[in-house]
Protein backbone atom coordinates (compact mmCIF):
# COMPACT_ATOMS: atom_id res chain seq x y z
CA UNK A 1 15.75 11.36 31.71
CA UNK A 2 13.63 8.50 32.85
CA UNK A 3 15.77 5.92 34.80
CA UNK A 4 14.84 2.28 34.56
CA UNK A 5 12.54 -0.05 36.97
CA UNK A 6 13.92 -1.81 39.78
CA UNK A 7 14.70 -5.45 38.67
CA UNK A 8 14.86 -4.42 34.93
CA UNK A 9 17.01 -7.20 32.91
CA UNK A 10 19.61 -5.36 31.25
CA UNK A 11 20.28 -7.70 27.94
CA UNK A 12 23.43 -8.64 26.76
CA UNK A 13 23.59 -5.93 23.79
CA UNK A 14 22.74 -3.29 26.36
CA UNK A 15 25.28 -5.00 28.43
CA UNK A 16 27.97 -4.23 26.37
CA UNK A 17 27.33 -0.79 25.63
CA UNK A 18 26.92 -0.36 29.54
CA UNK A 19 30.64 -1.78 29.71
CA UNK A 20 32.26 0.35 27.20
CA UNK A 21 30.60 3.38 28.77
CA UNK A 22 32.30 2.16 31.93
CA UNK A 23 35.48 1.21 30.55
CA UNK A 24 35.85 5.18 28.77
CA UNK A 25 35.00 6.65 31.81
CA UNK A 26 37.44 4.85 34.46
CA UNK A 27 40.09 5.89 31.27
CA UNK A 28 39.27 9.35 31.63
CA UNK A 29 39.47 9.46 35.56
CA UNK A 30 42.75 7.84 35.75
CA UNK A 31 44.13 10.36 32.56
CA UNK A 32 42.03 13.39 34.34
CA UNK A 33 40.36 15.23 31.63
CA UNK A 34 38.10 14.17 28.90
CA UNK A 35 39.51 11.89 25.92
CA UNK A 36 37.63 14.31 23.90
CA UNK A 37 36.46 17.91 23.69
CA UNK A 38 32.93 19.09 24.85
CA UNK A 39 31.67 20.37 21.95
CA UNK A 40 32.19 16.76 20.28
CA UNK A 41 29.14 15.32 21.24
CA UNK A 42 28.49 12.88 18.52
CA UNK A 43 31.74 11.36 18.70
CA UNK A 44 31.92 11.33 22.28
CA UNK A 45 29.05 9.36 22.66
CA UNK A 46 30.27 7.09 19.87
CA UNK A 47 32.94 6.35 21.85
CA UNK A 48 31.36 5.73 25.05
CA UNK A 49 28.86 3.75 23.80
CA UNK A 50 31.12 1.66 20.88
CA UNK A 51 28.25 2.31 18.24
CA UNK A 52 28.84 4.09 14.62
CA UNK A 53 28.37 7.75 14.07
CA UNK A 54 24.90 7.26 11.92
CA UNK A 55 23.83 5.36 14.57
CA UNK A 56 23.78 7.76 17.36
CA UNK A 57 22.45 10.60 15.18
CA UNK A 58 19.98 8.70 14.25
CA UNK A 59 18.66 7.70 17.73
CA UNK A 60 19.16 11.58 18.46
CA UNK A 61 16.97 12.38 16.04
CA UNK A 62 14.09 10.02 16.91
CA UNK A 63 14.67 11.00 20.30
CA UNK A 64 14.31 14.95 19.95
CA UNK A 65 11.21 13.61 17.49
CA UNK A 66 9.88 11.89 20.66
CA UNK A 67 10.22 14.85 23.11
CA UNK A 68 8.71 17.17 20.62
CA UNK A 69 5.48 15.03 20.62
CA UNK A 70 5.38 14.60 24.19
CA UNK A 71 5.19 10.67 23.81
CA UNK A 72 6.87 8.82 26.98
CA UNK A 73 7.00 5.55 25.51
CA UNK A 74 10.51 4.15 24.51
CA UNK A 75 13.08 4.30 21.65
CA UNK A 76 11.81 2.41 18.84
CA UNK A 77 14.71 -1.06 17.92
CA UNK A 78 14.61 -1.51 14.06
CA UNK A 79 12.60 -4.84 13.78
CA UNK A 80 13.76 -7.60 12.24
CA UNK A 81 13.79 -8.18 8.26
CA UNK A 82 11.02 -10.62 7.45
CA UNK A 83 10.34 -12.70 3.92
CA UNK A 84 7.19 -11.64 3.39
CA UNK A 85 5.44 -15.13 1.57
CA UNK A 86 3.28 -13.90 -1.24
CA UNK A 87 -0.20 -16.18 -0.77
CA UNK A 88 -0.57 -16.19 -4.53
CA UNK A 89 -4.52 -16.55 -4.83
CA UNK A 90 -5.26 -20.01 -6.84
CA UNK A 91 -7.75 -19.06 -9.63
CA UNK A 92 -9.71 -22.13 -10.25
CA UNK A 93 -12.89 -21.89 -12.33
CA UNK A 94 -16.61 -23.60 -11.34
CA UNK A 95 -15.88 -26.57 -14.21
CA UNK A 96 -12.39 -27.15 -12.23
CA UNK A 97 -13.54 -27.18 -9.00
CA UNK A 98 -16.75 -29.84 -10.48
CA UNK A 99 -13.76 -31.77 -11.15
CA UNK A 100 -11.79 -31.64 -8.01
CA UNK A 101 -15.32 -32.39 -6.14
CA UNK A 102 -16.06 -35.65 -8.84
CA UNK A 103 -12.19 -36.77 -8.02
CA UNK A 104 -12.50 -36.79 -4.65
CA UNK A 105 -16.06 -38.26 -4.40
CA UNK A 106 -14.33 -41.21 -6.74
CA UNK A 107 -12.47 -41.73 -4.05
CA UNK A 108 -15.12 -42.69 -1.29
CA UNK A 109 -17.38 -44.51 -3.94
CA UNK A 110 -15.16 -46.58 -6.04
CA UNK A 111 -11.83 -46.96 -4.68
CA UNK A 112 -13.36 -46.90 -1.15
CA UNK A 113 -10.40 -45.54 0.09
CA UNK A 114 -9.75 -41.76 1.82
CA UNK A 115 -8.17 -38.94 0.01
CA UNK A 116 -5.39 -37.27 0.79
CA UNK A 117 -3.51 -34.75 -0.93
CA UNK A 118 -0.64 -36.21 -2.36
CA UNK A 119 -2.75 -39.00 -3.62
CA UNK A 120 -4.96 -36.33 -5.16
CA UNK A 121 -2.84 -34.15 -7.15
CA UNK A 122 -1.13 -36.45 -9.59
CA UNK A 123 -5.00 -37.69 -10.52
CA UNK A 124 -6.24 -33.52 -10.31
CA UNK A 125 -3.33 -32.82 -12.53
CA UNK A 126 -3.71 -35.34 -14.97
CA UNK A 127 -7.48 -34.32 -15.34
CA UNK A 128 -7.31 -30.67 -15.47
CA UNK A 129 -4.66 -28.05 -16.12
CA UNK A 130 -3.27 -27.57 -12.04
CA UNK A 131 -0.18 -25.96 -12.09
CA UNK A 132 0.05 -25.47 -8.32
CA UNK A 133 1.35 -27.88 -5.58
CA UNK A 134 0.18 -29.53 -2.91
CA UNK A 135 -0.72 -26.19 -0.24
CA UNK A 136 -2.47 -24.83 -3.24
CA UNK A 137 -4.66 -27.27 -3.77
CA UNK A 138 -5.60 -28.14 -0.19
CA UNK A 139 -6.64 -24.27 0.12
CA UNK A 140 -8.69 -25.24 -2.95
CA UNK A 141 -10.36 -28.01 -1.31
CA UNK A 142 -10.90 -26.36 1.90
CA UNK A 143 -12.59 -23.17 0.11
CA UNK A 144 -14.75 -26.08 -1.62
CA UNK A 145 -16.06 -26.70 1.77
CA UNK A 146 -14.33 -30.47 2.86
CA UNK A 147 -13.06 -30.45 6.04
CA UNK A 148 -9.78 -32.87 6.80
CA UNK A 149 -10.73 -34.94 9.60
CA UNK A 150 -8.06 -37.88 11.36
């Protein structure tokens, strides 16, 4: 068993289970003998450690996994759950994107004012069928090849 670094920062989760593993053990010294049989490993170390059953078979498992590749690196933590944002790909044809690039020249030429994208898509929308918001159509623009400048 690999012991930690010097100076290692024991977090507060680990911290806990550190505690309870402490706690079970001064119990059993003072009582001397164990609170539970040998053979009753599992639930033993459930105990100690104040985790479920599953979850220490579990890290068993991916620990006799790791010794029977030889790796050295650590136990694996389950990462955390993630909404993965689906980027929806806007499908804008050649005569919509003429459009977009006409709309936003009108801009510069006759209103002489700049565009921005919530002045754009009310006048895109009304011109052509854009069912997407405002992030869509600024990837539209930028795929177009206009740059935003301040």
């Amino acid at each position: 068993m690999a012991l930690q670094k010097p100076h290692t920062i024991v977090h507060s989760e680990g911290r806990e289970i550190i505690a309870n593993i402490i706690e079970k053990c001064d119990e059993e010294k003072t009582r001397k003998h164990l609170l539970l049989s040998l053979p009753k490993s599992i639930e033993r170390a459930t105990m100690y450690a104040g985790v479920s059953y599953s979850t220490i078979k579990n890290i068993r498992k991916e620990n006799k996994e790791r010794k029977e590749t030889n790796e050295d690196n650590r136990l694996k933590s389950p990462g955390k759950k993630r909404r993965v944002i689906s980027r929806n790909t806007v499908s804008v044809d050649d005569f919509d994107k003429c459009v977009i690039r006409n709309v936003i020249q009108d801009f510069y030429v006759t209103e002489k004012r700049v565009p921005t994208i919530p002045k754009l898509l009310p006048i895109v929308k009304s011109k052509i069928n854009f069912p997407w918001g405002k992030a869509s159509l600024r990837r539209v623009i930028k795929s177009m090849g206009f740059k935003c400048k301040r």
